[in-house]
N, C-alpha and C. Protein backbone atom coordinates (compact mmCIF):
# COMPACT_ATOMS: atom_id res chain seq x y z
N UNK A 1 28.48 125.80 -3.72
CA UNK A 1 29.69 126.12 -3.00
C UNK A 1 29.41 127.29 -2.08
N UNK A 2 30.19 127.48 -1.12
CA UNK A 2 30.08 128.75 -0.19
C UNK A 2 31.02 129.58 -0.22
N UNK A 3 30.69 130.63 -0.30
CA UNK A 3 32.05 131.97 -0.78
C UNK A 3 31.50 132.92 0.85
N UNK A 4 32.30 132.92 1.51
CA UNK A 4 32.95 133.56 3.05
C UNK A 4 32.98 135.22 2.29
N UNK A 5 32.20 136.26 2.59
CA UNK A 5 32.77 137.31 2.58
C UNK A 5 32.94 137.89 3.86
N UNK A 6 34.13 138.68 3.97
CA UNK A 6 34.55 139.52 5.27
C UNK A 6 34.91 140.96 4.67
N UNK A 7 34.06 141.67 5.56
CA UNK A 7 33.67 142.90 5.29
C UNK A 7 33.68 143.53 6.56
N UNK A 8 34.65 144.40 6.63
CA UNK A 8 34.59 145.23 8.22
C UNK A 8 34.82 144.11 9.33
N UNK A 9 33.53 144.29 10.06
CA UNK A 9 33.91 143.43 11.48
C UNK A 9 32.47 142.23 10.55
N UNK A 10 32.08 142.40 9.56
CA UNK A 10 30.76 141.81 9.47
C UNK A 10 31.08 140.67 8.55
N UNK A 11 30.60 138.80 8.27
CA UNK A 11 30.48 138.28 7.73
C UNK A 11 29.93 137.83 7.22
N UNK A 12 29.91 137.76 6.23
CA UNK A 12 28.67 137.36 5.57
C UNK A 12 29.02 135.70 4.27
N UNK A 13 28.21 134.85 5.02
CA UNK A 13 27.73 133.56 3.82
C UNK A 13 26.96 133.67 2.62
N UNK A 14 27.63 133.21 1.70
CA UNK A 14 26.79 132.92 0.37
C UNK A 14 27.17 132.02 -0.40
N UNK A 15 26.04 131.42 -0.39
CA UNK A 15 26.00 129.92 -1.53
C UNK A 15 25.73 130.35 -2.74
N UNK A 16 26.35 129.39 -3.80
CA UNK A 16 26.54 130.03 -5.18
C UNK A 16 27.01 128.81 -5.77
N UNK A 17 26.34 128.82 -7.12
CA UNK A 17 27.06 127.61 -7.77
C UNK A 17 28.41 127.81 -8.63
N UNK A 18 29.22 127.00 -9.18
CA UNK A 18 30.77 127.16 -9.36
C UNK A 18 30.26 128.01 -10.63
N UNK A 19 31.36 128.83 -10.49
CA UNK A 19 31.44 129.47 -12.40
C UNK A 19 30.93 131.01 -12.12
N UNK A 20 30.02 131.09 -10.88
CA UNK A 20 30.03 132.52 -10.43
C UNK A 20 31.13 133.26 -10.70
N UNK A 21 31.22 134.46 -10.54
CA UNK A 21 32.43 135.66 -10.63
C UNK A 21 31.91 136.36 -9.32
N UNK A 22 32.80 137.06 -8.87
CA UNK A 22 33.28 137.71 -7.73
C UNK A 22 31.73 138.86 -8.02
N UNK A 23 32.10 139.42 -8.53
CA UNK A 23 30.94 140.66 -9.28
C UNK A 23 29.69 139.71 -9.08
N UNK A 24 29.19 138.69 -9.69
CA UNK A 24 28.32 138.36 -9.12
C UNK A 24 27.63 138.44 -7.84
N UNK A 25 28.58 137.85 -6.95
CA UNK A 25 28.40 137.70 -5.69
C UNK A 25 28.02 139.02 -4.75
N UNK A 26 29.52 139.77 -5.26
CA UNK A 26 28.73 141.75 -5.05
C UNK A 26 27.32 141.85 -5.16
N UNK A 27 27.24 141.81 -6.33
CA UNK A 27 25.91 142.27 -6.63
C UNK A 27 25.05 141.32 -6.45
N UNK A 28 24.84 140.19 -5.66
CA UNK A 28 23.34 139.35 -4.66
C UNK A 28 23.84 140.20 -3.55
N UNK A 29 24.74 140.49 -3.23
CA UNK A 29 25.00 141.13 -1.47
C UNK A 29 24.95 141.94 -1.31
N UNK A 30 24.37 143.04 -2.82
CA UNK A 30 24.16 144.29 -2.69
C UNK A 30 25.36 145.17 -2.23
N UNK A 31 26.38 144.96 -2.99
CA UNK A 31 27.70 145.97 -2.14
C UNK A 31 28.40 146.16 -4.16
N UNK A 32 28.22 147.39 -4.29
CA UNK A 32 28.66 148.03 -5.87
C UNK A 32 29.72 147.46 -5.72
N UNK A 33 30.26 146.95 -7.15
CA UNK A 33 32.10 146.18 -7.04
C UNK A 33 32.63 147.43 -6.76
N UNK A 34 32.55 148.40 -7.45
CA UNK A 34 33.71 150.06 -7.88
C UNK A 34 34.15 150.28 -6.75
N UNK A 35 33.04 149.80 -5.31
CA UNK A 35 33.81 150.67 -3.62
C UNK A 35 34.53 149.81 -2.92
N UNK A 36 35.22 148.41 -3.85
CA UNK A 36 35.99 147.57 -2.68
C UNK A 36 36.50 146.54 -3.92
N UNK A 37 37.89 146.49 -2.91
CA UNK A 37 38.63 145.53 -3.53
C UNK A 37 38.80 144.28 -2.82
N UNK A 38 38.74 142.74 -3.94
CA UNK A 38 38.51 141.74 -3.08
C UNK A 38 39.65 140.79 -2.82
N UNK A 39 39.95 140.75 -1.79
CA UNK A 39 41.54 139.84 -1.73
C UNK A 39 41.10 138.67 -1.53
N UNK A 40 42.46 137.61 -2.04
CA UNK A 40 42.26 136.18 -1.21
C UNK A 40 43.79 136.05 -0.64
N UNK A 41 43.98 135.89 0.53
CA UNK A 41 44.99 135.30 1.00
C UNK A 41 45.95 136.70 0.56
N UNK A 42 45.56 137.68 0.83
CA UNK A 42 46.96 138.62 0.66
C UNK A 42 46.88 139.05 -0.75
N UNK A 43 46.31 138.52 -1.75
CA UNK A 43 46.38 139.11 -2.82
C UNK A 43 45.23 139.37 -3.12
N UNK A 44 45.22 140.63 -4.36
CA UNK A 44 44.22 141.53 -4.82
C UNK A 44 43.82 140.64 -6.18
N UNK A 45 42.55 140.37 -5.75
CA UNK A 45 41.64 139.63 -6.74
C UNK A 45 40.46 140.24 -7.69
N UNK A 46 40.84 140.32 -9.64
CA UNK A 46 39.59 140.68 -10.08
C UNK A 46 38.27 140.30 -9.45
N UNK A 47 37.81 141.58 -9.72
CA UNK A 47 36.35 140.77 -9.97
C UNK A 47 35.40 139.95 -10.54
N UNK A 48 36.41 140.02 -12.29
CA UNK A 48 36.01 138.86 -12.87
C UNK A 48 35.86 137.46 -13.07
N UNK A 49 37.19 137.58 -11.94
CA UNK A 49 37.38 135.80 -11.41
C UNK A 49 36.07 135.03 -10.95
N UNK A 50 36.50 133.70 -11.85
CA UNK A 50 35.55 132.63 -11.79
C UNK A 50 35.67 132.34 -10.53
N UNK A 51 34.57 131.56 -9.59
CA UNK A 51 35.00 130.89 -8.28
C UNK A 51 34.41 129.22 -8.68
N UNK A 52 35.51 129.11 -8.12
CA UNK A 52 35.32 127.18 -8.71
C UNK A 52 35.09 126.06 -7.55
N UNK A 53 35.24 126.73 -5.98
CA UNK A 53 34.81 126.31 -4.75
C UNK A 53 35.19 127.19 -3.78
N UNK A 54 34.85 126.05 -2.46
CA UNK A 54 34.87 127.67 -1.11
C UNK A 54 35.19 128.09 -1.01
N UNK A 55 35.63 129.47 -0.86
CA UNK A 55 36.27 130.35 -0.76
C UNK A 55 36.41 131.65 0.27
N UNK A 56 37.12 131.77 0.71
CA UNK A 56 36.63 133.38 1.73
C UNK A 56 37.42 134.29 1.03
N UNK A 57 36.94 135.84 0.78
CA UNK A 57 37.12 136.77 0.33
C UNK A 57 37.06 137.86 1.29
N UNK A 58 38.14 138.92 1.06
CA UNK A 58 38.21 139.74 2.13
C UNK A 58 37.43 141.35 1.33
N UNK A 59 36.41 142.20 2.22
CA UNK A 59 36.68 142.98 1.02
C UNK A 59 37.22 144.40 1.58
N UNK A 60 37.82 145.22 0.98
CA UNK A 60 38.50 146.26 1.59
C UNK A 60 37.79 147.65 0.63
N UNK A 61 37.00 148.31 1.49
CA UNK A 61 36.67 149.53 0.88
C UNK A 61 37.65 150.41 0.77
N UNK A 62 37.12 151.18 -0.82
CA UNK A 62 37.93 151.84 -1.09
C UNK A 62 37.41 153.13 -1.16
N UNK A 63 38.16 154.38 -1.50
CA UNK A 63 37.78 155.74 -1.38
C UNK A 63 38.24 156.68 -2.55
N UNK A 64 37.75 157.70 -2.52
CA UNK A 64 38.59 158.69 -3.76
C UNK A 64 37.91 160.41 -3.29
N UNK A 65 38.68 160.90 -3.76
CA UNK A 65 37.78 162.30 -3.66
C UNK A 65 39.19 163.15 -3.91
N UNK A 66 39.11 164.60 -3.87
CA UNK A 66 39.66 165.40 -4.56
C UNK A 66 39.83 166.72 -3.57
């Protein structure tokens, strides 16, 4: 299956077989889960979620500091 990530202005393809998790996918694309949250369609999606076909994922960095 192909999981669409959109990241900034940048997109990025990745093939993956079903049953992957989101976190997976992070981590082949080299982007830590902890600095971004992954939406689908408007909503805020674990990372633990299974992906069961194509999909595009948005990801929205996040920040913290003090």
């Amino acid at each position: 299956m192909r999981v669409t990530i959109v990241h900034g202005e940048e997109k990025i393809l990745h093939d993956c077989e079903e049953g992957h998790t989101i976190r997976d996918i992070l981590e082949n694309i080299e982007i830590h889960p902890s600095t971004v949250l992954a939406v689908h369609d408007g909503v805020i999606v674990p990372h633990d979620s299974q992906l069961t076909g194509d999909i595009t994922i948005e990801l929205i960095t996040v920040s913290s500091g003090g």
